[in-house]
Protein backbone atom coordinates (compact mmCIF):
# COMPACT_ATOMS: atom_id res chain seq x y z
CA UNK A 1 51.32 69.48 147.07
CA UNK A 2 52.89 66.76 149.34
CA UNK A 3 55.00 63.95 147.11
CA UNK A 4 55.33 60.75 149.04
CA UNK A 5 57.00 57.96 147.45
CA UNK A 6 57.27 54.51 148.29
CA UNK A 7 60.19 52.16 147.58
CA UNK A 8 59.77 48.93 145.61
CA UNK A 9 62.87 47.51 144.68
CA UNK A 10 61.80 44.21 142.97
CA UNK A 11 61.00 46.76 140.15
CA UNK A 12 64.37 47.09 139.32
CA UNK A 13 64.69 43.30 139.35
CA UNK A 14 61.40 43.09 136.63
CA UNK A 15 61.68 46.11 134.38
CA UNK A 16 66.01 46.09 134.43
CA UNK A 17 66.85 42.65 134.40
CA UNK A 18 68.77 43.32 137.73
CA UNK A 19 68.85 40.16 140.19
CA UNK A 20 71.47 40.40 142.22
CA UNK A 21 70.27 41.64 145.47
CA UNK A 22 73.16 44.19 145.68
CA UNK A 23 72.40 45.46 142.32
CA UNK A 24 68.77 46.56 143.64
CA UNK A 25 69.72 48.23 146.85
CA UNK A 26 72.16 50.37 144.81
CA UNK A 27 69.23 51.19 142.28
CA UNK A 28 67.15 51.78 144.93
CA UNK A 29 69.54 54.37 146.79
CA UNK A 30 70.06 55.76 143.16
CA UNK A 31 66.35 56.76 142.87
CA UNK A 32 66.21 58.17 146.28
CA UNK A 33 68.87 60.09 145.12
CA UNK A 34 67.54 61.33 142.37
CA UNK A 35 63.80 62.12 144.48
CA UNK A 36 65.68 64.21 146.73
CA UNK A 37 66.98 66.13 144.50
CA UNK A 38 63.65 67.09 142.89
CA UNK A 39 62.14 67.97 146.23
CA UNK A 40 60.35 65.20 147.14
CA UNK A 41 58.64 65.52 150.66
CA UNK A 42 58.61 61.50 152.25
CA UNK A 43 60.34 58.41 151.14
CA UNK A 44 58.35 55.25 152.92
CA UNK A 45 60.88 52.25 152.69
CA UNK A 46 58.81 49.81 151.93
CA UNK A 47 61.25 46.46 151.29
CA UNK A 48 59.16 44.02 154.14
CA UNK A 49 61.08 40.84 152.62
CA UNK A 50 64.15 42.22 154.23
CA UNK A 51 65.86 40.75 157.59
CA UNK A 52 65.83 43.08 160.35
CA UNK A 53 69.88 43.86 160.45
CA UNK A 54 69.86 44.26 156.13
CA UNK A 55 66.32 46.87 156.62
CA UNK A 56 68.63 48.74 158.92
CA UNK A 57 71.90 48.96 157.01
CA UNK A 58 70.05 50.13 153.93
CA UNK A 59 67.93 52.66 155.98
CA UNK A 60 71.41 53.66 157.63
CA UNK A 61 72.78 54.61 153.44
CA UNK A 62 69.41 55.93 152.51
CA UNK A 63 69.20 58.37 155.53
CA UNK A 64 72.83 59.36 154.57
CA UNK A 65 71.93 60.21 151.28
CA UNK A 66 68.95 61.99 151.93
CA UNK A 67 70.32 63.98 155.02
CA UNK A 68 72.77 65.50 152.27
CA UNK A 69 70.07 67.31 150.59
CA UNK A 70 68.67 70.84 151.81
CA UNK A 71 65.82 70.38 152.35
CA UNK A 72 65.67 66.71 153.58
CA UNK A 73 63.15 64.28 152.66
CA UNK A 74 61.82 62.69 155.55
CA UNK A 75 62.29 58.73 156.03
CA UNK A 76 59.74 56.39 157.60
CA UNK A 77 59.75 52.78 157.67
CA UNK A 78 56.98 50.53 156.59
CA UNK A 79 55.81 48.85 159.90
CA UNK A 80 59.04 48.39 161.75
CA UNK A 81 59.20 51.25 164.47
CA UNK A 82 62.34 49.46 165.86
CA UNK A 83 64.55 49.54 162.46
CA UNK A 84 63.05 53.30 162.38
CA UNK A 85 64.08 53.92 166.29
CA UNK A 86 67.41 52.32 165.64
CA UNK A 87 68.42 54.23 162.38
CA UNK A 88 67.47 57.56 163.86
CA UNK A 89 64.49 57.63 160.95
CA UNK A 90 62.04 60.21 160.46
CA UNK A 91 59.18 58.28 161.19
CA UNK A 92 56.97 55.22 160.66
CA UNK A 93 54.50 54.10 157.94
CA UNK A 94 51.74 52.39 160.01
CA UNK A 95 49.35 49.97 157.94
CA UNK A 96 46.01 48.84 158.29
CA UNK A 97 46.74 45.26 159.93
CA UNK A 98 44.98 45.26 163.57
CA UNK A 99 48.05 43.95 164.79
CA UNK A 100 50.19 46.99 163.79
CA UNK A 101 51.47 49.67 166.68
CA UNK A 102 48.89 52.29 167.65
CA UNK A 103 50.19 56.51 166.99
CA UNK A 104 50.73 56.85 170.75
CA UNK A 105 52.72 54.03 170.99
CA UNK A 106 55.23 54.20 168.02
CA UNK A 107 55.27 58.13 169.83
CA UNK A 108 56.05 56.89 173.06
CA UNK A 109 58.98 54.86 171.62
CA UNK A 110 60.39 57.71 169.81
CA UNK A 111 59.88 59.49 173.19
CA UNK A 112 61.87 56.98 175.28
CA UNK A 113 64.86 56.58 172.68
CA UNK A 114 64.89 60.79 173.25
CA UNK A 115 64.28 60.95 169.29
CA UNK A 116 62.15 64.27 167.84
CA UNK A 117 58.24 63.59 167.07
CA UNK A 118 57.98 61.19 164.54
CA UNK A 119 55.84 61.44 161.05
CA UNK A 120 53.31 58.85 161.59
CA UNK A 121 51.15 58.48 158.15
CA UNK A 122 48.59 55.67 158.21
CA UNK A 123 47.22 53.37 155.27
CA UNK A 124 43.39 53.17 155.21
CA UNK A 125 41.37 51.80 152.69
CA UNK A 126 37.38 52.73 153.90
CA UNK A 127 35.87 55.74 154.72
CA UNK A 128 35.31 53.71 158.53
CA UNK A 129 39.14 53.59 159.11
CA UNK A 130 39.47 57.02 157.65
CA UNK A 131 36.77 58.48 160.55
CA UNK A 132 38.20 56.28 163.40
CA UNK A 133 41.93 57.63 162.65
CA UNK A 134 40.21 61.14 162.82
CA UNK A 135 38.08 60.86 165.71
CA UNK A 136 40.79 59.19 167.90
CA UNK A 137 43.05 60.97 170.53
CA UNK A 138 45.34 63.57 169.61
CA UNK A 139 47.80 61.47 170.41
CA UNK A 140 46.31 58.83 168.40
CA UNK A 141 45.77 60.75 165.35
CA UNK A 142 48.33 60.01 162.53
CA UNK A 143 50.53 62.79 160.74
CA UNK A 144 49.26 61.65 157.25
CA UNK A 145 46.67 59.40 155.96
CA UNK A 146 47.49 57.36 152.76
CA UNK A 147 43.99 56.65 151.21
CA UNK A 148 43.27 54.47 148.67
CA UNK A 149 43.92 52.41 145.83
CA UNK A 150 41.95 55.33 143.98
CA UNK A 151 42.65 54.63 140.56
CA UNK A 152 44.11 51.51 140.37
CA UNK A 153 44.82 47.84 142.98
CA UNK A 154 46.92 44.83 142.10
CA UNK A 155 44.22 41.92 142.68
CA UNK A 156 45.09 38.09 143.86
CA UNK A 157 43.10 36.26 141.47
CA UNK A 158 43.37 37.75 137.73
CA UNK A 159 40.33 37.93 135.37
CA UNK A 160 40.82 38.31 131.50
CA UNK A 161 40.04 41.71 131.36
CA UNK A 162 42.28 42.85 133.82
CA UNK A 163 45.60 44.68 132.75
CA UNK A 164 48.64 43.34 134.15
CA UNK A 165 51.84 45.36 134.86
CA UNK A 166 55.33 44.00 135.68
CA UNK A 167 53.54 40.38 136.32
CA UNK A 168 50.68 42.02 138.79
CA UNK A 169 46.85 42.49 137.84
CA UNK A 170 45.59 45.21 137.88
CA UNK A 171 42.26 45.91 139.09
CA UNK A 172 40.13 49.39 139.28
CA UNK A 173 39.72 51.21 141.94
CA UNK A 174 37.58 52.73 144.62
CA UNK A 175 37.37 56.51 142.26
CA UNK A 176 37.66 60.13 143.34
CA UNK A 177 34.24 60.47 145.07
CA UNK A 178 35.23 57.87 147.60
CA UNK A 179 38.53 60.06 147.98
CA UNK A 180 36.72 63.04 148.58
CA UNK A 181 34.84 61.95 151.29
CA UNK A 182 37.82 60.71 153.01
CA UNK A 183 38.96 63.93 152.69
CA UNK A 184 36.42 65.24 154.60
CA UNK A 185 36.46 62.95 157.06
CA UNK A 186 40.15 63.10 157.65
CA UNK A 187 40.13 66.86 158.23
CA UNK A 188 42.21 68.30 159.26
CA UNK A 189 44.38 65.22 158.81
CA UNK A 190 45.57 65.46 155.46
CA UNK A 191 45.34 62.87 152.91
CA UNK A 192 47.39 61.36 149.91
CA UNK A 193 46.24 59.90 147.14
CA UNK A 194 47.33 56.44 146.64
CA UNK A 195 46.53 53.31 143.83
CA UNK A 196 47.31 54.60 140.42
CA UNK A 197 48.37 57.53 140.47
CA UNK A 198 50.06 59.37 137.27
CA UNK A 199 50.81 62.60 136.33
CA UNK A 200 47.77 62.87 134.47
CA UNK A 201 45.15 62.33 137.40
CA UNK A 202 47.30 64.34 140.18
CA UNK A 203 45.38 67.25 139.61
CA UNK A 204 41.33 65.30 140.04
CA UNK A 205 43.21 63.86 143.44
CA UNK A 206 44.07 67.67 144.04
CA UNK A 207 40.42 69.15 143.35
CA UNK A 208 39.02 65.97 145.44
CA UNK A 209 40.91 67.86 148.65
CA UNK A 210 43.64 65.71 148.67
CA UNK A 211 46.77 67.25 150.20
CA UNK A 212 49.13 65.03 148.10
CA UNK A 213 50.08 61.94 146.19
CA UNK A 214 51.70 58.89 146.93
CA UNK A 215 53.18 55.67 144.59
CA UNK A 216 55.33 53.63 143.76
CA UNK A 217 55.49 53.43 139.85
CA UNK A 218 55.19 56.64 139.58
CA UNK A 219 58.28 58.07 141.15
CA UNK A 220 60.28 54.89 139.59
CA UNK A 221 61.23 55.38 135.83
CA UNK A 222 62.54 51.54 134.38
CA UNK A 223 66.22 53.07 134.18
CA UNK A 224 65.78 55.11 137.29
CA UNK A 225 67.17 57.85 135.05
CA UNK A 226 64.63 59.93 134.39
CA UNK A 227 64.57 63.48 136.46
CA UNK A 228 61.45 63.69 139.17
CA UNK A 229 60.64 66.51 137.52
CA UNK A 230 60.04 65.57 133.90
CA UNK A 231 57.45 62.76 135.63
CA UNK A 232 55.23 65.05 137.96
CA UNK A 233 56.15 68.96 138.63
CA UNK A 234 56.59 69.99 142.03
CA UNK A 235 53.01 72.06 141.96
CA UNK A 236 49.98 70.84 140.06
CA UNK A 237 49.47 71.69 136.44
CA UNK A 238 46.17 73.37 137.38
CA UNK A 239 45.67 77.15 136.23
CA UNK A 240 45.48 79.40 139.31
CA UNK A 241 43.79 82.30 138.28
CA UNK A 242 45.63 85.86 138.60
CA UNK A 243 44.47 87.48 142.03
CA UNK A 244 45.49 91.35 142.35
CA UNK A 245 45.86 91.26 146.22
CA UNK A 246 44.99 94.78 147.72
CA UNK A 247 47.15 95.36 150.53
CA UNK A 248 45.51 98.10 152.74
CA UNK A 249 48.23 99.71 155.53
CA UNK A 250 47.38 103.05 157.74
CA UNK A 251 49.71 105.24 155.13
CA UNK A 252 47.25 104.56 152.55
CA UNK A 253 44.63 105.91 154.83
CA UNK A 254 45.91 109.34 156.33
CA UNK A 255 44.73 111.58 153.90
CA UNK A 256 41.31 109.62 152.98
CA UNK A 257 39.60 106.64 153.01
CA UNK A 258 40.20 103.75 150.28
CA UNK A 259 37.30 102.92 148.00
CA UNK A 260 37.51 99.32 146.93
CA UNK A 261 35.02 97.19 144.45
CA UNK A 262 37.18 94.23 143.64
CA UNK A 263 36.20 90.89 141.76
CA UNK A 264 37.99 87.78 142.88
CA UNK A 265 37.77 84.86 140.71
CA UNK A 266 36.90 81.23 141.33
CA UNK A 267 40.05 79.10 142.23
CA UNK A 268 42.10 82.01 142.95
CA UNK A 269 41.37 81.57 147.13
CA UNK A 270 41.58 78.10 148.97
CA UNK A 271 39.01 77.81 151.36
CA UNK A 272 38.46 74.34 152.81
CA UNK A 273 38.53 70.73 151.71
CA UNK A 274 34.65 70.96 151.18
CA UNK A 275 33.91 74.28 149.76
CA UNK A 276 34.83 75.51 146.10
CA UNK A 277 33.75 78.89 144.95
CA UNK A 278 32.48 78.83 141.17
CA UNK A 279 32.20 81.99 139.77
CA UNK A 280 33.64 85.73 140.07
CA UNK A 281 32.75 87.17 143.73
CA UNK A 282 32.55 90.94 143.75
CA UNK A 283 33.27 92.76 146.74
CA UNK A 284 32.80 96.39 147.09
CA UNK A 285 33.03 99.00 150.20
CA UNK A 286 35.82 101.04 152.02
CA UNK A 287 38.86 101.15 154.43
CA UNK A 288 39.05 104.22 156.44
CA UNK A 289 42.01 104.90 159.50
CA UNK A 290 40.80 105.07 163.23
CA UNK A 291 43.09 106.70 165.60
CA UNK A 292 43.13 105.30 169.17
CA UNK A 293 45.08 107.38 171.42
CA UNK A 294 46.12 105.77 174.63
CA UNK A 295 47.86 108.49 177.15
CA UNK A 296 49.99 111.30 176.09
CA UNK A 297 51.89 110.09 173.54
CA UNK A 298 51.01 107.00 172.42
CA UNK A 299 48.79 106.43 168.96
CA UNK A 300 47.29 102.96 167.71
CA UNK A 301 46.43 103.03 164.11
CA UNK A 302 43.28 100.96 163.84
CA UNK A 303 41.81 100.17 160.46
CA UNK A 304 38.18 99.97 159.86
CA UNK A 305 36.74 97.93 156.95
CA UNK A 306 33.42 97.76 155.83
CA UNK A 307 32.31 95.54 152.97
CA UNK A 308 29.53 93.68 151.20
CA UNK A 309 30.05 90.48 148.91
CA UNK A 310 28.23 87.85 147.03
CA UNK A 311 28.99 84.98 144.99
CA UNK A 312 27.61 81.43 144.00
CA UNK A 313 29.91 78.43 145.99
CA UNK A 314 29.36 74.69 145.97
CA UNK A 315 29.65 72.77 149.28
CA UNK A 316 29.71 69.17 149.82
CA UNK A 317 26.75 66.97 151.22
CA UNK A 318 27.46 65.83 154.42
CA UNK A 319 26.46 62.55 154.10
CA UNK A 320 27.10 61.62 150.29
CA UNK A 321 29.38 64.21 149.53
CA UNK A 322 27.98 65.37 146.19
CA UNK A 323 28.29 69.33 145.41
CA UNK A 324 25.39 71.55 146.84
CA UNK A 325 25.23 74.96 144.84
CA UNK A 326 25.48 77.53 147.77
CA UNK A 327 24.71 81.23 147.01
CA UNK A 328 26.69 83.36 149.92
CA UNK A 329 26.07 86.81 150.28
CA UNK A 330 27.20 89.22 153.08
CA UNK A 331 28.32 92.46 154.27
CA UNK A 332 30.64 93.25 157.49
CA UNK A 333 31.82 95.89 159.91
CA UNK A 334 35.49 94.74 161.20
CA UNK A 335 38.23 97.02 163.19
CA UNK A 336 41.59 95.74 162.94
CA UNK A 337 44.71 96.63 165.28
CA UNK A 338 48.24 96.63 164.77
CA UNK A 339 49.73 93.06 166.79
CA UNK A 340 52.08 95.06 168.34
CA UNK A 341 49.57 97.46 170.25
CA UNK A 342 48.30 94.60 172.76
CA UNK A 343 51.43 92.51 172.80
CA UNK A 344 51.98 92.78 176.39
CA UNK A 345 53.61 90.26 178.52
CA UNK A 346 52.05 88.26 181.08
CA UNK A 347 48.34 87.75 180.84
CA UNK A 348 45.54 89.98 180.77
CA UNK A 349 42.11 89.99 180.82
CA UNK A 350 40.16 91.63 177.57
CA UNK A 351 37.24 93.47 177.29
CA UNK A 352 33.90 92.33 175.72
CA UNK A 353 34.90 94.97 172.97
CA UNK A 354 38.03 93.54 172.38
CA UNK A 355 36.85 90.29 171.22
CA UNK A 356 35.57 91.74 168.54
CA UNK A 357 38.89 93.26 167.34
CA UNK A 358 41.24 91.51 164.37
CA UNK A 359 44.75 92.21 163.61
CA UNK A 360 47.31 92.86 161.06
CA UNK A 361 51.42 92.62 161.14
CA UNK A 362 53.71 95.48 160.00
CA UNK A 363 53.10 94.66 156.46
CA UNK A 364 49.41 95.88 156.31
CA UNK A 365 45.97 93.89 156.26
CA UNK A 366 44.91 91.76 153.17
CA UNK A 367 41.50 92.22 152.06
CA UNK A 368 41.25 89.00 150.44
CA UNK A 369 41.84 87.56 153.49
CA UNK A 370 39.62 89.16 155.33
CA UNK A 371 37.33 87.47 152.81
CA UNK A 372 38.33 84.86 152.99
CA UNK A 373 37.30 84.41 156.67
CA UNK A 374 33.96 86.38 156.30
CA UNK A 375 32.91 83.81 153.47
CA UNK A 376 33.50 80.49 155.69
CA UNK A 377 31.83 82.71 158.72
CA UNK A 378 28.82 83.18 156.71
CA UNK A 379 28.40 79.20 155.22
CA UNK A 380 26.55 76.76 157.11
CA UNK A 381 28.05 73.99 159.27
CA UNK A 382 26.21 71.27 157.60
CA UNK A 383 24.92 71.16 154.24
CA UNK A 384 22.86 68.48 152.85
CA UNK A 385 21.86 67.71 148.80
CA UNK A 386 18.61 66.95 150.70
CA UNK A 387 16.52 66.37 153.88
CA UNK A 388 16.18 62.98 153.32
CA UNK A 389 20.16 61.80 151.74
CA UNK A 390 21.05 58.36 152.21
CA UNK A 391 24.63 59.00 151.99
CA UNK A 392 27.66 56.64 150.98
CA UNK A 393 28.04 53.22 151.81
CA UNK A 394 30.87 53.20 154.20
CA UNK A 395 32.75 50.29 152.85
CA UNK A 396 32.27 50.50 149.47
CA UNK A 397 31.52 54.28 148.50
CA UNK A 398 28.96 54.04 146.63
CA UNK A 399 25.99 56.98 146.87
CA UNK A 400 22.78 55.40 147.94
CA UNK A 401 21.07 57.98 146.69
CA UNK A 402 21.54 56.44 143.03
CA UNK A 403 21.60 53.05 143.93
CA UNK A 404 22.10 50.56 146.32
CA UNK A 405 25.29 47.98 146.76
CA UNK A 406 25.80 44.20 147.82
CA UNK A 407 27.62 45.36 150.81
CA UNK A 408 27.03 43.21 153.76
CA UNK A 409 27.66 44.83 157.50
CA UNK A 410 30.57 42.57 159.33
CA UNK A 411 28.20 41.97 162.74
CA UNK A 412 24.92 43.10 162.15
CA UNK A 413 22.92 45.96 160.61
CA UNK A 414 22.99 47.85 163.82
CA UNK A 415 26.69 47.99 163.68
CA UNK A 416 27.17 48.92 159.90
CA UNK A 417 23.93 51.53 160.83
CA UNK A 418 26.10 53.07 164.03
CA UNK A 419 29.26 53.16 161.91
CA UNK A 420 28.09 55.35 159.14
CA UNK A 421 26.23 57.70 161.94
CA UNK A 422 29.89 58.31 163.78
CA UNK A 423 31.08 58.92 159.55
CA UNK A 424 28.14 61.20 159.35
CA UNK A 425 28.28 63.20 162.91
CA UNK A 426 32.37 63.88 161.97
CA UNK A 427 32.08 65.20 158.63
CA UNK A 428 28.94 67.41 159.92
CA UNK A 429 31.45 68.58 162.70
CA UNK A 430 33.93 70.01 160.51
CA UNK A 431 33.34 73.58 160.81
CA UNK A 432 34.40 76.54 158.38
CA UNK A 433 37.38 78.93 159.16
């Protein structure tokens, strides 16, 4: 799970009484501090009131402190590729804002200052600015995507209602199922849950196919005492279940064949973003040792697996993104080589045969990945709940199929109608395996 936090020192100035500007940068390095050493992945610096020359002297003391730690967290700056350039940062936190730097060109920057690739992650708040970030140039394409708010937005003009934390209101919102289908849109982009977040709802951001998490509260106790690790654990709570892996090498074969009939459980393999298995899925057949002799003295040690599974799986409507039950069931006939037998140098040409032919390192061949691979071969490349969905509204989320929303297209129906068609023709493109 990717941790991403986001810096916000005013919050030391509301929840610690602390007003002096000095006396929040040193809280703020303090925290950072303490998120490094609980392993957290990015730190976005996120202080926009700043001028340019103090953004860069406290990047300059928060890269120090983090580049002490093994492993690093990795720095970006909100918006400001030139404080980022400058300080030698790890990247840049691009937002929304049409006037913001494209991908390629805060890349190009980092390119002409000779710095390494930078992280580029990306705030987007629809499931439209989700598929154009996906469907652009590689080049284009940002590192991460920061979706949200999911759970939770601070609002300009305050209702009764509406909670309010350190001053701010707090409004709901957009939920998991509009997070999910960013997720599927995004792929293989990953995405971070942002708006809300605690340690309670980390894992429903998790099973929604989010790669991560990303706040601000959340990583920033009101003392900035508290370890990382008593607020969110490194891995989600959720309960793996126990998978015995069967690990099949050519020893195991000389004298006979193995006999397998194994039962892996649902949750214990991750397959993709979009497809959850949900019960036990029994797989039965044998391994047996093929013998390739090539000249004289040389001996390849193929392995030869045949198998037949079948299991119940849900997959995700293209188009509104609620679960399909999918019964899979399949059998297969695979031959798998050692690496090291056709790791030649130069470049070769293979036989039609060849293609056909999987591998395994020194360690031996996993069945469970083998699996793993024949279950996302067998699935469809589109699934929908039905012939005629109506899928989400792109702006708001919400699943026509149950009912419609006041949403109003920004220049015309054709151009809300064409938007959600380039939504629906990505998600349909992303293939298993």
């Amino acid at each position: 799970m990717i941790r991403y936090a986001i810096t916000d020192r005013a919050r030391f100035s509301a929840e610690s009484g602390q007003q002096a500007e000095p006396a929040r940068q040193v809280a703020l390095l303090a925290q950072s501090a303490r998120l490094a050493t609980n392993g957290v992945d990015f730190i976005q610096l996120r202080e926009r009131d700043l001028s340019a020359a103090t953004l860069a002297d406290l990047a300059r003391k928060l890269l120090a402190i983090l580049r002490a730690h093994n492993p690093a967290p990795r720095l970006l700056i909100n918006s400001r590729a030139d404080i980022a350039i400058a300080t030698h940062a790890d990247g840049v936190h691009l937002t929304s804002s049409p006037n913001e730097l494209t991908p390629a060109q805060v890349r190009a920057l980092y390119a002409s200052a000779s710095l390494p690739e930078p992280v580029i992650s990306l705030s987007c708040h629809t499931l439209a600015e989700v598929a154009r970030a996906a469907s652009s140039a590689p080049n284009e394409r940002p590192t991460l995507i920061l979706f949200g708010p999911v759970f939770e937005k601070v609002v300009a003009e305050p209702h009764p209602s509406q909670k309010s934390i350190a001053n701010k209101i707090i409004a709901a919102g957009t939920g998991l199922d509009l997070l999910r289908a960013a997720c599927v849109a995004a792929a293989p982009i990953p995405v971070l849950a942002l708006g809300g977040i605690t340690p309670a709802n980390t894992d429903s951001c998790l099973d929604a196919g989010a790669a991560g998490i990303a706040a601000i509260r959340l990583f920033q106790s009101e003392s900035a005492q508290i370890p990382l690790n008593n607020i969110l654990p490194l891995t989600s709570t959720t309960h793996r279940p126990t998978l015995n892996l069967v690990l099949i090498t050519p020893l195991q074969l000389e004298k006979e064949p193995l006999l397998f009939d194994e039962s892996i459980p649902a949750g214990a393999l991750d397959y993709a973003p979009d497809v959850t298995q949900t019960g036990p899925l029994p797989v039965a057949g044998r391994a047996d040792l093929i013998v390739e002799n090539r000249g004289h003295s040389e001996q390849v040690a193929d392995i030869r697996i045949r198998a037949a599974y079948h299991g119940d799986f849900e997959l995700l409507c293209a188009r509104c993104v609620e679960p399909v039950p999918t019964p899979v069931r399949g059998e297969f006939d695979l031959i798998f080589r050692p690496q090291a037998a056709d790791a030649e140098p130069g470049e070769r040409s293979i036989t039609p045969d060849e293609t056909e032919i999987g591998y395994y390192d020194e360690s031996g061949l996993s069945l469970e990945d083998v699996v793993r691979e024949q279950v996302l071969l067998s699935l469809p490349s589109r699934t929908l709940c039905k012939e005629d969905c109506k899928g989400l509204c792109p702006r708001c989320g919400q699943n026509l199929n149950l009912a419609t929303c006041n949403c109003k297209p920004s220049s015309g129906s054709d151009q809300h109608a064409s938007g959600w068609n380039a939504l629906a023709g990505l998600a349909g493109t992303i293939k298993p395996g």
